[in-house]
Every structure is written in structure tokens, then in C-alpha cells.
N, C-alpha and C. Protein backbone atom coordinates (compact mmCIF):
# COMPACT_ATOMS: atom_id res chain seq x y z
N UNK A 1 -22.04 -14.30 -5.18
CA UNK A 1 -22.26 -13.25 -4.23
C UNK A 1 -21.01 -13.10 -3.38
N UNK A 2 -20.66 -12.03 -2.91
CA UNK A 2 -19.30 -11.96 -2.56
C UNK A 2 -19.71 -11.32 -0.75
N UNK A 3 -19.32 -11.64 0.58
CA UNK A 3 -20.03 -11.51 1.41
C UNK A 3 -18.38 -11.06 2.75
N UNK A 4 -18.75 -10.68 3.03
CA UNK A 4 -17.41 -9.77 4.32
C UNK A 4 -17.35 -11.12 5.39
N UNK A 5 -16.46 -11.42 6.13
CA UNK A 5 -16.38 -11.79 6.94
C UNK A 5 -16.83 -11.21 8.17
N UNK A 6 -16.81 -9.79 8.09
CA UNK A 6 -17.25 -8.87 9.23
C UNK A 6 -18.76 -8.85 9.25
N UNK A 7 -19.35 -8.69 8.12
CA UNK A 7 -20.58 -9.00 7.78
C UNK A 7 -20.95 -9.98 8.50
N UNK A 8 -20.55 -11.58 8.27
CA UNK A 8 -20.78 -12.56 8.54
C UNK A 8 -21.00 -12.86 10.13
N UNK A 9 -19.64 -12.29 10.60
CA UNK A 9 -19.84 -12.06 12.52
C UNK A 9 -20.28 -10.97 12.73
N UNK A 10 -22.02 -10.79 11.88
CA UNK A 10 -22.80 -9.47 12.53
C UNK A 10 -23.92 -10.21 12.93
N UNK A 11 -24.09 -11.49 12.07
CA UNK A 11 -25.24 -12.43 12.39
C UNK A 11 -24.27 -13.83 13.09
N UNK A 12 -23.41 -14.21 13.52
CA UNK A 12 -22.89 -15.44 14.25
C UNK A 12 -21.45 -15.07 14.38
N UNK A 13 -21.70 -15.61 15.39
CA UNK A 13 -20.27 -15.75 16.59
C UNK A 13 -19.29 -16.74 16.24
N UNK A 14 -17.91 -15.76 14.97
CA UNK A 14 -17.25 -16.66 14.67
C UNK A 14 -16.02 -17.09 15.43
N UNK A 15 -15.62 -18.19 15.48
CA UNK A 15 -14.20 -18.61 16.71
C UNK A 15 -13.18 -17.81 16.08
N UNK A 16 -12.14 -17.07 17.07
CA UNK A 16 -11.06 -16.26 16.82
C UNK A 16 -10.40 -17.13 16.50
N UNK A 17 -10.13 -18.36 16.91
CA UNK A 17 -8.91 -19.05 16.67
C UNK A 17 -8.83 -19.52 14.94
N UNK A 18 -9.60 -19.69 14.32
CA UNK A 18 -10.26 -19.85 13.03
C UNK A 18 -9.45 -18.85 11.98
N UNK A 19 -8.50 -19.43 10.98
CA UNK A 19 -8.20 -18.78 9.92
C UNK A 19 -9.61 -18.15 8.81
N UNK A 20 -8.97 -17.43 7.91
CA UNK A 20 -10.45 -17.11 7.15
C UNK A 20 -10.41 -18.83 6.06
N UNK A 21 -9.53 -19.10 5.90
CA UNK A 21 -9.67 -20.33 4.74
C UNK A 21 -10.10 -21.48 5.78
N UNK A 22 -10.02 -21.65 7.08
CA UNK A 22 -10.86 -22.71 7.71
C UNK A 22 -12.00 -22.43 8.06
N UNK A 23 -12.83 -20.96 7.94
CA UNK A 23 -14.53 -20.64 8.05
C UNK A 23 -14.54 -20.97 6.95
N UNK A 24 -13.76 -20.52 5.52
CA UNK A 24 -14.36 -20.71 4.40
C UNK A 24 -14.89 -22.29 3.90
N UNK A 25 -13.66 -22.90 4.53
CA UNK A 25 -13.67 -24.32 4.47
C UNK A 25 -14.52 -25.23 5.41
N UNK A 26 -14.87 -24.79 6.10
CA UNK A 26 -16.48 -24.71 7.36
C UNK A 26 -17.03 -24.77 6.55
N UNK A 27 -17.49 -23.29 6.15
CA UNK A 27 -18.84 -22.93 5.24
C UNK A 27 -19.39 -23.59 4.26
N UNK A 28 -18.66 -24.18 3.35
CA UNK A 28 -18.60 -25.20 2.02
C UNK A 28 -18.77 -26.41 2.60
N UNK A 29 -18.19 -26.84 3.59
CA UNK A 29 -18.72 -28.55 4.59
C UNK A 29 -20.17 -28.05 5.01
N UNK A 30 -20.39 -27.01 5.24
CA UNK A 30 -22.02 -26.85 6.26
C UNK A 30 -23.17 -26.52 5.61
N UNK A 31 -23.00 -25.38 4.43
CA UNK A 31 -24.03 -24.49 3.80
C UNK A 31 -23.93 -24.42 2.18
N UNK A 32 -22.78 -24.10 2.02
CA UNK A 32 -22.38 -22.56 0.62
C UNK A 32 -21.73 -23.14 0.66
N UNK A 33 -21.07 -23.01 -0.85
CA UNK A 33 -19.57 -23.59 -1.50
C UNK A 33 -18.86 -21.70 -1.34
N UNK A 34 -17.89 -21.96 -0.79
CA UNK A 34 -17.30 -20.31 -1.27
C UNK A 34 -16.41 -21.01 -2.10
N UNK A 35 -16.40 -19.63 -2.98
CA UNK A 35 -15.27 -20.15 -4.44
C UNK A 35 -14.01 -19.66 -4.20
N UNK A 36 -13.88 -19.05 -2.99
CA UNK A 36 -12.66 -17.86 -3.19
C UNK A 36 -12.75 -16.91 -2.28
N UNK A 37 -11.40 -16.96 -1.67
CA UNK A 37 -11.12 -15.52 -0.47
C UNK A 37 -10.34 -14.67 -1.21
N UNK A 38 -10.96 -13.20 -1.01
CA UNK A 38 -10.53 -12.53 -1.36
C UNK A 38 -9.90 -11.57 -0.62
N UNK A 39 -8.66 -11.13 -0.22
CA UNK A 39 -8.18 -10.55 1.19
C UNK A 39 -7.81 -8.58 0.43
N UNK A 40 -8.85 -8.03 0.50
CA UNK A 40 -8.74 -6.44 -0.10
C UNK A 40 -7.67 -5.98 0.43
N UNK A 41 -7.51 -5.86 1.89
CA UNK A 41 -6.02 -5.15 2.52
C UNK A 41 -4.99 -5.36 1.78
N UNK A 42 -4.88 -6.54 1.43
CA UNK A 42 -3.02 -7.04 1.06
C UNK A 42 -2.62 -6.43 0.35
N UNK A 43 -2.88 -6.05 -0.83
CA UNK A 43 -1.96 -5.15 -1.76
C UNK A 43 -1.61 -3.80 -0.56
N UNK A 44 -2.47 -3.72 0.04
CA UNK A 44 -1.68 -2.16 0.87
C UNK A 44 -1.08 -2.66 2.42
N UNK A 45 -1.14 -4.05 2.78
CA UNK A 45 -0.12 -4.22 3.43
C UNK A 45 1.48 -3.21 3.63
N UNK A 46 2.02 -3.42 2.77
CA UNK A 46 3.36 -2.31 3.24
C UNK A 46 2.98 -0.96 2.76
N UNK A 47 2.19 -0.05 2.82
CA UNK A 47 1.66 1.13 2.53
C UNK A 47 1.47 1.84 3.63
N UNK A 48 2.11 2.68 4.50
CA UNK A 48 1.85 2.92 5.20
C UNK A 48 1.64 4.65 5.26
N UNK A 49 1.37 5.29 6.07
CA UNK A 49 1.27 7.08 6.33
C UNK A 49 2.39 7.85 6.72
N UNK A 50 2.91 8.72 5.28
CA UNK A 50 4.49 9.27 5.99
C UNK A 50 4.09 10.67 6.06
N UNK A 51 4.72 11.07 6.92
CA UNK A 51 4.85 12.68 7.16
C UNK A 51 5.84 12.90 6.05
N UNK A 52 5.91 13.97 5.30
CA UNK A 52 6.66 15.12 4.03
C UNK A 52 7.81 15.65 5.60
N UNK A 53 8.59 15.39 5.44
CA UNK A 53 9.72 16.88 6.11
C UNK A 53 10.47 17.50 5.74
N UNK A 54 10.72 16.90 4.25
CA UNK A 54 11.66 17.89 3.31
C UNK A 54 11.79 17.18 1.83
N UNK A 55 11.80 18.20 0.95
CA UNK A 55 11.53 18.57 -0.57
C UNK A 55 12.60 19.22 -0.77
N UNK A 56 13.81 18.50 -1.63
CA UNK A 56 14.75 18.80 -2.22
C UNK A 56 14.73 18.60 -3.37
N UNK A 57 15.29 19.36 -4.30
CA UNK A 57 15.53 19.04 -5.77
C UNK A 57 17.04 18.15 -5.80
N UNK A 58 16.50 16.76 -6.54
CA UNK A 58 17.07 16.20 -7.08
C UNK A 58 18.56 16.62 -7.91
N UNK A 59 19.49 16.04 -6.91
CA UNK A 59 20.78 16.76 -7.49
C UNK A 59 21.09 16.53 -9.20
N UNK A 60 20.42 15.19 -9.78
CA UNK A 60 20.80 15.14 -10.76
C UNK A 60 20.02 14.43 -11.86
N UNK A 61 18.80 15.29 -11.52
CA UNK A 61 17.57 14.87 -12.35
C UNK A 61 16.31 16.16 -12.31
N UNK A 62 16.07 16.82 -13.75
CA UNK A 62 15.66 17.93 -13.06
C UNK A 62 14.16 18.07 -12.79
N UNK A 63 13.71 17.18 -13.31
CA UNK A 63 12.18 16.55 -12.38
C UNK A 63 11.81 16.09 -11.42
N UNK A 64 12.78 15.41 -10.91
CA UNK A 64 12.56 14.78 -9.49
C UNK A 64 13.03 15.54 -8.65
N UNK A 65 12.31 15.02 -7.31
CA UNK A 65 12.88 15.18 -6.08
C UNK A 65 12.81 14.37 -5.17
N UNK A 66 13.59 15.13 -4.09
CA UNK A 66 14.23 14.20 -2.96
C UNK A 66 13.77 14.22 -1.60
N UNK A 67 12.53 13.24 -1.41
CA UNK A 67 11.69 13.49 -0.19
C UNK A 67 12.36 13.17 0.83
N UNK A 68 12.02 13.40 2.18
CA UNK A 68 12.10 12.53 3.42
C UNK A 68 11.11 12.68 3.91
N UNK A 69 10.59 11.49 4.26
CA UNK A 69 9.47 11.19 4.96
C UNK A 69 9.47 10.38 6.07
N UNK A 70 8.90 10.96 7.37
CA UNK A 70 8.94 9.95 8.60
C UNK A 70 7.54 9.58 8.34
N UNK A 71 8.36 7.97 8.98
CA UNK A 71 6.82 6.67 9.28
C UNK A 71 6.86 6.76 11.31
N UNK A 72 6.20 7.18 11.64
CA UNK A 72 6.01 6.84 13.23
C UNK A 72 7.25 7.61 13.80
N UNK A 73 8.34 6.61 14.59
CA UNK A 73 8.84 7.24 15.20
C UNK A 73 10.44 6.99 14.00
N UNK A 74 10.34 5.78 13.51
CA UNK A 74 11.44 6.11 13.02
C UNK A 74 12.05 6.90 12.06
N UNK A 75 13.09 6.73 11.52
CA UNK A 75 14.11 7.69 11.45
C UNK A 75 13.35 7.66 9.57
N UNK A 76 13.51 9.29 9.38
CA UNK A 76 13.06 9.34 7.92
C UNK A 76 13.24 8.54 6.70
N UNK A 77 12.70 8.32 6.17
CA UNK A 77 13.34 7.52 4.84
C UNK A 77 13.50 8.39 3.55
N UNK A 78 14.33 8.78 2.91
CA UNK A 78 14.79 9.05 1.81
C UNK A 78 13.47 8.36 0.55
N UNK A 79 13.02 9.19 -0.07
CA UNK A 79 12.44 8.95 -1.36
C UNK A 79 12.23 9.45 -2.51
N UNK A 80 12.56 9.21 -3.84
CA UNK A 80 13.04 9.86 -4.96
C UNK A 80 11.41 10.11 -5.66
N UNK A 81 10.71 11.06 -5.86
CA UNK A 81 9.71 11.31 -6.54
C UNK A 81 9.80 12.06 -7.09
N UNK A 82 8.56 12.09 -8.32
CA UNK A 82 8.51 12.91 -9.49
C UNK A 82 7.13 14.15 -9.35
N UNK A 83 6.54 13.85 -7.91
CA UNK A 83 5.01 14.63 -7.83
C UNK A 83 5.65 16.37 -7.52
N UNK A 84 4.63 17.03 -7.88
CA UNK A 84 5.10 18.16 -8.19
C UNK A 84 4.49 18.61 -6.85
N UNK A 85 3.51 18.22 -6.24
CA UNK A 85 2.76 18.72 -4.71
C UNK A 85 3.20 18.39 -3.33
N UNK A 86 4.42 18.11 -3.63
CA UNK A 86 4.21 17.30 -2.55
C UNK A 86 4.92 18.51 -1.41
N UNK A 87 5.11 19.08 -0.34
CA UNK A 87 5.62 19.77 0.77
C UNK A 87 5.68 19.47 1.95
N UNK A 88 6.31 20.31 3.01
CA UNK A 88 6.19 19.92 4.28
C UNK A 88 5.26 19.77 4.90
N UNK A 89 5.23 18.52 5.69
CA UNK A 89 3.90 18.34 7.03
C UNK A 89 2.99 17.46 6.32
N UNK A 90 2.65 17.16 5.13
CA UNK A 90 2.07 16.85 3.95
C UNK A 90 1.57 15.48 3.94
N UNK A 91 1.14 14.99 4.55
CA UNK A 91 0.36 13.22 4.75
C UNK A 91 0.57 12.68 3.28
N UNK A 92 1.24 11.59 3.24
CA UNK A 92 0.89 10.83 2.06
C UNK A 92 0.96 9.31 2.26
N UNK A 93 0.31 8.98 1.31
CA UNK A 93 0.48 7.05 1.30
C UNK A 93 2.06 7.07 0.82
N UNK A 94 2.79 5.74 1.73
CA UNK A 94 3.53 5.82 1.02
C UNK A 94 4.10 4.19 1.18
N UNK A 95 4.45 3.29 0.13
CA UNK A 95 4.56 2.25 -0.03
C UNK A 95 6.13 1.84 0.03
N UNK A 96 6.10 0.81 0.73
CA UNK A 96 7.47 0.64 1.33
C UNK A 96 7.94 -0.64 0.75
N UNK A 97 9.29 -0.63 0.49
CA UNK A 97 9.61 -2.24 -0.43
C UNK A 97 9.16 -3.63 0.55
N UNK A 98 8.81 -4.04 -0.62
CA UNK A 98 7.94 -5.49 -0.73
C UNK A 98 6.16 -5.19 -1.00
N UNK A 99 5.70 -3.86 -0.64
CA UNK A 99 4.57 -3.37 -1.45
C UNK A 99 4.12 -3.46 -3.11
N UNK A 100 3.34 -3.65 -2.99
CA UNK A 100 2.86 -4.32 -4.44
C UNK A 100 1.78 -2.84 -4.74
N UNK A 101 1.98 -2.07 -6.22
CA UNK A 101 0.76 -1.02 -6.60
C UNK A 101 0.78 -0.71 -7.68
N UNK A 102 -0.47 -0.07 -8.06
CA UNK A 102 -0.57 -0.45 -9.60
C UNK A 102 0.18 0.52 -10.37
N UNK A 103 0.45 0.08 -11.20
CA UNK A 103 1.49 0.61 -12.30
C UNK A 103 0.89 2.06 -12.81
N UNK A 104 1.06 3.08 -12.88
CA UNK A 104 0.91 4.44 -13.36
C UNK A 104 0.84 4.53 -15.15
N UNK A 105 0.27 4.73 -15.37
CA UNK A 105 -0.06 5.11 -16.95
C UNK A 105 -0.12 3.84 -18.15
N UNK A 106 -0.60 2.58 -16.79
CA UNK A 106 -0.39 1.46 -17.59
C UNK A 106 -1.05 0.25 -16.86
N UNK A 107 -1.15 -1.19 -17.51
CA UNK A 107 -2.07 -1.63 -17.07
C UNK A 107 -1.35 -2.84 -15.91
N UNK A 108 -1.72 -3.50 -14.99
CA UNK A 108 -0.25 -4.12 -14.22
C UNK A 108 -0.15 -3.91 -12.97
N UNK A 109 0.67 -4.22 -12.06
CA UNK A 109 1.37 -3.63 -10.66
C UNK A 109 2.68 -4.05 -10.88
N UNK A 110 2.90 -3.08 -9.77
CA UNK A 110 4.37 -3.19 -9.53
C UNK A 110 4.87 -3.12 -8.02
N UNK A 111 6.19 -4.42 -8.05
CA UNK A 111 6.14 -4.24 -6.81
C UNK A 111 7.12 -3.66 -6.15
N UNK A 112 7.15 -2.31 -5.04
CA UNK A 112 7.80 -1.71 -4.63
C UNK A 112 9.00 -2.15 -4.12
N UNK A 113 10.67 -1.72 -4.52
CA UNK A 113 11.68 -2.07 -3.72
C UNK A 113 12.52 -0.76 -3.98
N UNK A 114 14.07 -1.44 -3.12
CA UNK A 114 14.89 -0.09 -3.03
C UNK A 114 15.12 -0.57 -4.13
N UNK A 115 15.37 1.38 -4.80
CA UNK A 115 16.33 1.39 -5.69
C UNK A 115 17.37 2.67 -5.95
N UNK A 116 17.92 2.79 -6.84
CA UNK A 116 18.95 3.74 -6.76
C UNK A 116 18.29 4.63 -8.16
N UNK A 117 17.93 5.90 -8.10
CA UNK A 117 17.55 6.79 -8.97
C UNK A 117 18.60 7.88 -9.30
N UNK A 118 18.93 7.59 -10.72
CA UNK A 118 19.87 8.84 -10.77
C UNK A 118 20.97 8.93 -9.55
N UNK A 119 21.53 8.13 -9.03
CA UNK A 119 22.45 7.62 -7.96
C UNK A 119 22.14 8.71 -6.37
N UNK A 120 20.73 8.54 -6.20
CA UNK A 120 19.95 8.48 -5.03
C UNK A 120 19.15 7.30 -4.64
N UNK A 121 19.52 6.87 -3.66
CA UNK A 121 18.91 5.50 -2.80
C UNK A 121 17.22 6.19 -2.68
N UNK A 122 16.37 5.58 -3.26
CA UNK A 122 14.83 5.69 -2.50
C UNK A 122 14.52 4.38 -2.16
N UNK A 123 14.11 4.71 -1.02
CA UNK A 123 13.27 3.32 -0.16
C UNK A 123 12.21 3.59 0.08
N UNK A 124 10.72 3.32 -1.33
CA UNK A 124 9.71 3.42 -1.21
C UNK A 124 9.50 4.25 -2.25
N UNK A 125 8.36 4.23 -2.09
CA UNK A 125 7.32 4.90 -3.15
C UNK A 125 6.10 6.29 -2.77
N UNK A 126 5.94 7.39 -2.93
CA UNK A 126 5.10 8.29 -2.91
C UNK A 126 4.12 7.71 -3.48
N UNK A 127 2.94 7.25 -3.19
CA UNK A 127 1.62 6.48 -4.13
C UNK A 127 0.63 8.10 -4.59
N UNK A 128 0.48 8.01 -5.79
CA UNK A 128 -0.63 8.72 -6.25
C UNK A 128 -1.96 7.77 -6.03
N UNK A 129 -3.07 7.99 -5.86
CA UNK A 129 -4.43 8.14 -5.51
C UNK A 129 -4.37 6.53 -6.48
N UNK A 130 -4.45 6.78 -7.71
CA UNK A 130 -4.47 5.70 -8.94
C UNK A 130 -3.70 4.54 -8.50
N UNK A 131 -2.62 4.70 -7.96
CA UNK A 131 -1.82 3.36 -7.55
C UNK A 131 -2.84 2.79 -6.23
N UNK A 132 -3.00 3.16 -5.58
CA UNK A 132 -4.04 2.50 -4.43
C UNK A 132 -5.07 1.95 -4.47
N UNK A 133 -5.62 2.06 -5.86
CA UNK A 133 -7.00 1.84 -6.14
C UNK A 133 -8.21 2.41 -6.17
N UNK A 134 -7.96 3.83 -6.23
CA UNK A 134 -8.79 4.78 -5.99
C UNK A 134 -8.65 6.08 -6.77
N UNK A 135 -9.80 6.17 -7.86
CA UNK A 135 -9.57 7.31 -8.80
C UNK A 135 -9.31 8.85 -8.57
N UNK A 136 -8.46 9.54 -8.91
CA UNK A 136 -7.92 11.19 -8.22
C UNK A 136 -9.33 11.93 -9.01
């Protein structure tokens, strides 16, 4: 049975100071053996929400293009994508190196870093729906 931690502090008052592997390790000394933490967030740890502010065609690739996308306040980041929707103002997930997501048209992840496309720097990734874990 697989059970939330949030769940868990709906019926008892768990100590903040408490990692999840020392309740788990509680729990198995007191009650229940847990077999295994499972932490859902982490793969989208570096995934964060970029604003679209500009859609350029790729100087030297004629499928891609050349996003910039602001995260918060800082300064845009450059990103080389192949999505054909993407425009200004335009919310997207977007996964930032050291992000881990699943591989597109295949079975796997992959984990996000800079790289140089067609000799454009992208730092990060435009995530389609499928890379996040969630069917389009």
C-alpha cells in the first residue's frame, strides 16, 4: 500500500524536525515495515515556469528555434527548441540543467544540461506534456 506523508499528518502530529527516511524508519521500529520512499517531486525539481518572450528562427537549423524565456526576475535564458507552438507571453514547463525528463519518442530519461545546438548555447529544455509525466 503506498500512503502520503501528508496523508499521514492528517491523522498525527508529525515532528518537523524529522526527515521522511527517519518517520519511515520510526514507522518500521513502531507499526509497518515501509519498503520504500518514494519522493514524486524530484524528477521536476529543476523544472521550473518560464515566460515565452521571443521566437526566433534558428539561424542554422530550419526546424528549430530560438526561445527566450524568463524564470522570475532573472535575466532570460536562451533555449533551442523544436515545438512548433510555442509564442509570446506563453507559460511553459521548462527544465533547467541538472533536471532529469523523460525521453521523447522513447523509453528512458534524460538528464537536462547546457548544450550547444547547431552552434546556439541552450540552457534548458522546453518540456512537452509527455516528458513530465503527463499524457498530451
Amino acid at each position: 500500500m503506498k500512503v502520503s506523508l501528508e496523508w499521514i499528518a492528517d491523522y498525527v502530529k508529525l515532528p518537523t524536525a524529522l526527515t521522511a527516511e527517519e518517520i519511515a524508519h520510526a514507522l518500521t521500529m513502531a507499526t509497518v515495515e515501509v519498503e520504500r520512499l518514494t519522493r514524486l517531486g524530484a524528477p521536476l525539481a529543476q523544472v521550473v515556469v518560464g515566460r515565452v518572450e521571443s521566437v526566433m528562427a534558428h539561424p542554422h537549423a530550419e526546424r528549430l528555434s530560438v526561445v527566450r524565456c524568463r524564470v522570475g526576475r532573472e535575466e532570460a535564458l536562451a533555449v533551442v527548441s523544436e515545438a512548433a507552438n510555442l509564442r509570446p507571453d506563453l507559460l511553459v514547463a521548462l527544465a533547467l540543467p541538472g533536471a532529469t525528463v523523460a525521453r521523447l519518442g522513447g523509453e528512458g530519461q534524460v538528464a537536462v544540461r547546457e548544450v550547444e545546438v547547431a552552434g546556439v548555447a541552450s540552457h534548458g529544455t522546453i518540456c512537452a506534456a509527455a516528458q513530465r509525466g503527463r499524457e498530451q
